[in-house]
N, C-alpha and C. Protein backbone atom coordinates (compact mmCIF):
# COMPACT_ATOMS: atom_id res chain seq x y z
N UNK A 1 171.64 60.35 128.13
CA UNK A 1 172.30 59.97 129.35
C UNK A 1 173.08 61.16 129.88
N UNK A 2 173.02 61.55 131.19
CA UNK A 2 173.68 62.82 131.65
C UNK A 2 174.64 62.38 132.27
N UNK A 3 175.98 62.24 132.19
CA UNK A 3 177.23 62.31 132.77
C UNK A 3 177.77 63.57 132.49
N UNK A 4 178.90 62.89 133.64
CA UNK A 4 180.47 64.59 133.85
C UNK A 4 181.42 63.74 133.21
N UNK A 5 181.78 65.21 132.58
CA UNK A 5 182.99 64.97 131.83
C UNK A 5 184.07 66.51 131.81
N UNK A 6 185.55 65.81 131.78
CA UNK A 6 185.90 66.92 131.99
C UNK A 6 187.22 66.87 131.04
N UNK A 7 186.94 68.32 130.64
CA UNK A 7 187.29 68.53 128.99
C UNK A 7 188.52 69.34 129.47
N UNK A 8 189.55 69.12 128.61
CA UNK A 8 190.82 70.35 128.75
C UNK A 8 190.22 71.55 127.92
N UNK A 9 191.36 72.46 129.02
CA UNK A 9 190.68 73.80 128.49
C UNK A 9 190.67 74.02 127.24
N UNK A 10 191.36 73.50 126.53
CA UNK A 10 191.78 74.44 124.73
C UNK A 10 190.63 73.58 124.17
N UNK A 11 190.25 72.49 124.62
CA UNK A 11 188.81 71.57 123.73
C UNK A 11 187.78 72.37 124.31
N UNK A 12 187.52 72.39 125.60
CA UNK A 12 186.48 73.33 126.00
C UNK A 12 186.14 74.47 125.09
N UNK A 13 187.42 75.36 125.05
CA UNK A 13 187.05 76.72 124.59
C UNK A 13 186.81 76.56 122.88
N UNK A 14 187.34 75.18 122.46
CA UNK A 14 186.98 74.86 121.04
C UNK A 14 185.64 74.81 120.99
N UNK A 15 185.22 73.78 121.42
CA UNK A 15 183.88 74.00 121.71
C UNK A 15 182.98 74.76 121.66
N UNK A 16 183.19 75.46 122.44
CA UNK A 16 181.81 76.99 123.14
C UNK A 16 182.23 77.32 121.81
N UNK A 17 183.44 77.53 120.95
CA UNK A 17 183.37 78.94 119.88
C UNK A 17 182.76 78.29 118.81
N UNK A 18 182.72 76.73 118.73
CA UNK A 18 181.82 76.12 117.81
C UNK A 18 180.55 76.57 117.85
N UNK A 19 180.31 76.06 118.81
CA UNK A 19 178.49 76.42 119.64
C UNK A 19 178.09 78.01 119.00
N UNK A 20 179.09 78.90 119.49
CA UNK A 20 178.88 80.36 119.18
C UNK A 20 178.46 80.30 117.89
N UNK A 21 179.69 79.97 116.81
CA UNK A 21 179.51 80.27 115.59
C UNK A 21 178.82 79.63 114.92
N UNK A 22 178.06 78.45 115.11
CA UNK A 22 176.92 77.61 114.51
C UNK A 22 175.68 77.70 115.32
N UNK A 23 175.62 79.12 116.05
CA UNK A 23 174.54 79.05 117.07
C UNK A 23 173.48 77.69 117.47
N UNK A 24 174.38 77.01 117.94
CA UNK A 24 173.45 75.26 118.33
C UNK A 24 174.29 75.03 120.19
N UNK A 25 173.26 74.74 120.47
CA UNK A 25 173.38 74.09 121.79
C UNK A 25 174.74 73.40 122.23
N UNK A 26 175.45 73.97 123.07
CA UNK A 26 177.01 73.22 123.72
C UNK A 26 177.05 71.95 123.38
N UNK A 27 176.00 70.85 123.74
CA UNK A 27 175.47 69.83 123.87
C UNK A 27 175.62 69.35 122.82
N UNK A 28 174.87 69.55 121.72
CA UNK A 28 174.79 69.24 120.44
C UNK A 28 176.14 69.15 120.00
N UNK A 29 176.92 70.27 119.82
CA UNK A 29 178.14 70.10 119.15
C UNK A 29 178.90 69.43 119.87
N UNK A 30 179.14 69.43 121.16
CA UNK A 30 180.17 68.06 121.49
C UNK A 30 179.83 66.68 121.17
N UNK A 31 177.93 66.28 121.15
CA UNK A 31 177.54 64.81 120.50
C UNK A 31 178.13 64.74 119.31
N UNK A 32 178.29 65.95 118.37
CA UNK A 32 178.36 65.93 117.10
C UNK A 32 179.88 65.72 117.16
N UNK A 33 180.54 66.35 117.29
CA UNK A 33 182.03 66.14 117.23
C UNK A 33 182.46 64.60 117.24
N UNK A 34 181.75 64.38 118.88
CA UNK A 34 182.10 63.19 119.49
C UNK A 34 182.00 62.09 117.99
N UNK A 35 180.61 61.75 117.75
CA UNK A 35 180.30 60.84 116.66
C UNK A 35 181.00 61.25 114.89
N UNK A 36 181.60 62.31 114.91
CA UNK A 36 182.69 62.64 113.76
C UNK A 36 183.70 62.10 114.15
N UNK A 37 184.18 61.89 115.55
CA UNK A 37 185.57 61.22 115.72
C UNK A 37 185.48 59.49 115.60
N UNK A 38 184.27 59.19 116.18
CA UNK A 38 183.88 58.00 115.98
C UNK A 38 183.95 57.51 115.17
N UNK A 39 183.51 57.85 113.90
CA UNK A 39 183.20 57.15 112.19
C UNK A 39 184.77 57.25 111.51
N UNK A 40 184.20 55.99 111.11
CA UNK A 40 186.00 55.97 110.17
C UNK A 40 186.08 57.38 108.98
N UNK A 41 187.35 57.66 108.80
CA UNK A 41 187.92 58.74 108.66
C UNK A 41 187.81 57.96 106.89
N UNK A 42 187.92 57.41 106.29
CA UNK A 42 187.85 57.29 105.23
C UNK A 42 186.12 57.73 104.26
N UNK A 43 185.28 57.39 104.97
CA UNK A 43 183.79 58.12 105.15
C UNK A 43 183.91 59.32 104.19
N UNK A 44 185.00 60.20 105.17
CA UNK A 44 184.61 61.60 105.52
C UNK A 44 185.35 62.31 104.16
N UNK A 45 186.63 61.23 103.97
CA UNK A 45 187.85 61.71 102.63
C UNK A 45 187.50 61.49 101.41
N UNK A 46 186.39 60.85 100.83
CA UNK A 46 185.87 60.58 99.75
C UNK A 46 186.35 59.59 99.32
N UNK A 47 186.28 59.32 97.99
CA UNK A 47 187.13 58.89 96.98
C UNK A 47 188.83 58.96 96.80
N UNK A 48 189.50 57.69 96.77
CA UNK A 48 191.19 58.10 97.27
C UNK A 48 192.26 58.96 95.69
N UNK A 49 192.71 59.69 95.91
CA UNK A 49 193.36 60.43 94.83
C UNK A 49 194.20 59.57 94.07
N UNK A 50 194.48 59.57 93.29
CA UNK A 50 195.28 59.14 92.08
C UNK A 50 196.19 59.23 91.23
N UNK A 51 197.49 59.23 91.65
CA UNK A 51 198.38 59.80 90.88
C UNK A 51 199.25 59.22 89.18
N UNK A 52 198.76 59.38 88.29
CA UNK A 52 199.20 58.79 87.16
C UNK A 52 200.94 59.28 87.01
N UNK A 53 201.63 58.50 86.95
CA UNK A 53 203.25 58.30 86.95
C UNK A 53 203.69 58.53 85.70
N UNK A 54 204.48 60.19 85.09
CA UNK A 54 205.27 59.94 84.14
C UNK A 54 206.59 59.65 84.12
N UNK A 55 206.89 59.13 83.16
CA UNK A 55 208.09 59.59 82.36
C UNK A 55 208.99 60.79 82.47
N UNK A 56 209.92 61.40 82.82
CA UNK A 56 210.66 62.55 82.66
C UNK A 56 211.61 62.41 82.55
N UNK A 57 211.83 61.72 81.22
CA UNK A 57 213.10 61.83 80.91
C UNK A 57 214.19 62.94 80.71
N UNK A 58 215.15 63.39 80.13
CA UNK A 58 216.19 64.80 80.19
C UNK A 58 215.98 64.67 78.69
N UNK A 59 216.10 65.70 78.17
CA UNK A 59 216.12 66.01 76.65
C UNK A 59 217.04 65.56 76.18
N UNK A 60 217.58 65.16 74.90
CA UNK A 60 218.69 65.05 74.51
C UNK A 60 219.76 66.22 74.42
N UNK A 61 220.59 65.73 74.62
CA UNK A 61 221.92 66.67 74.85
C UNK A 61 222.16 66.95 76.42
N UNK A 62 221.50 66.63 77.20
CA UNK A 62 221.53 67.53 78.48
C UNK A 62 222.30 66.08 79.35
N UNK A 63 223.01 66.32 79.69
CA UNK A 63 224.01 65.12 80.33
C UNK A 63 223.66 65.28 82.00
N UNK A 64 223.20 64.33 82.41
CA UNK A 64 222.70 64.29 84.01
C UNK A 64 223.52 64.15 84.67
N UNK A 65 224.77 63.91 84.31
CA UNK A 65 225.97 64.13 85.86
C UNK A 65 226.20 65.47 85.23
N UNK A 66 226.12 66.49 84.47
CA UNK A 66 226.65 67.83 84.64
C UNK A 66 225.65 68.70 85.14
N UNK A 67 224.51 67.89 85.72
CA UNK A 67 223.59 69.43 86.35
C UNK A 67 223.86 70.38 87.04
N UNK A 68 224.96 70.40 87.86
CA UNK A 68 225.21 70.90 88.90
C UNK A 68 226.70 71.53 88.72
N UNK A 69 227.28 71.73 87.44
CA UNK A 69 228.76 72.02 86.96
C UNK A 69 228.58 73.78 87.46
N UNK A 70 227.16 74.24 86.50
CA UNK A 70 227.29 75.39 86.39
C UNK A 70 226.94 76.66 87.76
N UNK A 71 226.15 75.60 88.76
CA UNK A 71 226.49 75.66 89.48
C UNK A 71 227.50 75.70 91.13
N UNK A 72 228.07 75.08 90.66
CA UNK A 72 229.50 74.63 91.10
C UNK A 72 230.50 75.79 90.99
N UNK A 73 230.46 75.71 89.44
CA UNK A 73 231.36 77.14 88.89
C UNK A 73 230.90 78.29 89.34
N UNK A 74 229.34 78.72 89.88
CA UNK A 74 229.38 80.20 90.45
C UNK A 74 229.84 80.43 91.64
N UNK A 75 229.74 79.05 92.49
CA UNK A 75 229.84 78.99 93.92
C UNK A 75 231.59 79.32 94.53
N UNK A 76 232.32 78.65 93.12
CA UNK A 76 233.52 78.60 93.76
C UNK A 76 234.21 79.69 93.24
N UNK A 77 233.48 80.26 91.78
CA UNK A 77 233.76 82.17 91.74
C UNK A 77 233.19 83.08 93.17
N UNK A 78 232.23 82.55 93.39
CA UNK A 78 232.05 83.59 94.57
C UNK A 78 233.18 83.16 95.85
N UNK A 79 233.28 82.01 95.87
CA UNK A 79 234.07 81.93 96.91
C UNK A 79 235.24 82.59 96.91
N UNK A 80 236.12 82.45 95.64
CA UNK A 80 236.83 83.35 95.59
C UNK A 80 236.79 84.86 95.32
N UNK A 81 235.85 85.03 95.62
CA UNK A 81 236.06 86.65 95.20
C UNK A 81 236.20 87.31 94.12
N UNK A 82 235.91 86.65 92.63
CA UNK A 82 235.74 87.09 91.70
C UNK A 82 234.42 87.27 91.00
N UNK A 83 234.44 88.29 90.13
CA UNK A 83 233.25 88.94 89.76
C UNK A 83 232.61 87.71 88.57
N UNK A 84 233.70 86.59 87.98
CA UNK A 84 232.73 86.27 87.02
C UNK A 84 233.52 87.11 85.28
N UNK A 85 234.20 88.11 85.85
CA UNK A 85 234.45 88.40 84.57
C UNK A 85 235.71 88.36 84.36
């Protein structure tokens, strides 16, 4: 079927550089595109990924409200202006 259609420029010029670089007919690659946008997108993604959930616990000894002490302590040596030593 031959209709007009009128493409914005940045799809246009997507286009032609498709065409270029797969040397195939203008034509062709916009049918082709067209019917890639068409088909459900799950098709195209395969199989869905899988993430298995650990555990991460803190080692023993390591106390989870002090993560951030020793950091704390450099921030407020630098603030003041001391070297730390």
């Amino acid at each position: 079927m031959r209709t007009t259609l009128t493409l914005d420029d940045d799809v246009a010029d997507f286009l032609r550089e498709q065409a270029r670089l797969q040397n195939r007919p203008f034509k062709q690659v916009v049918n082709d595109t067209l019917r890639r946008g068409m088909s459900p997108v799950a098709r195209e993604l395969g199989p869905a990924y899988r993430v298995s959930p650990h555990h991460g616990g803190f080692r023993s000894g390591v106390d989870p409200l002090k993560l951030n002490q020793l950091n704390d302590e450099l921030e407020t040596q630098e603030f003041m202006g001391q070297d730390g030593e």
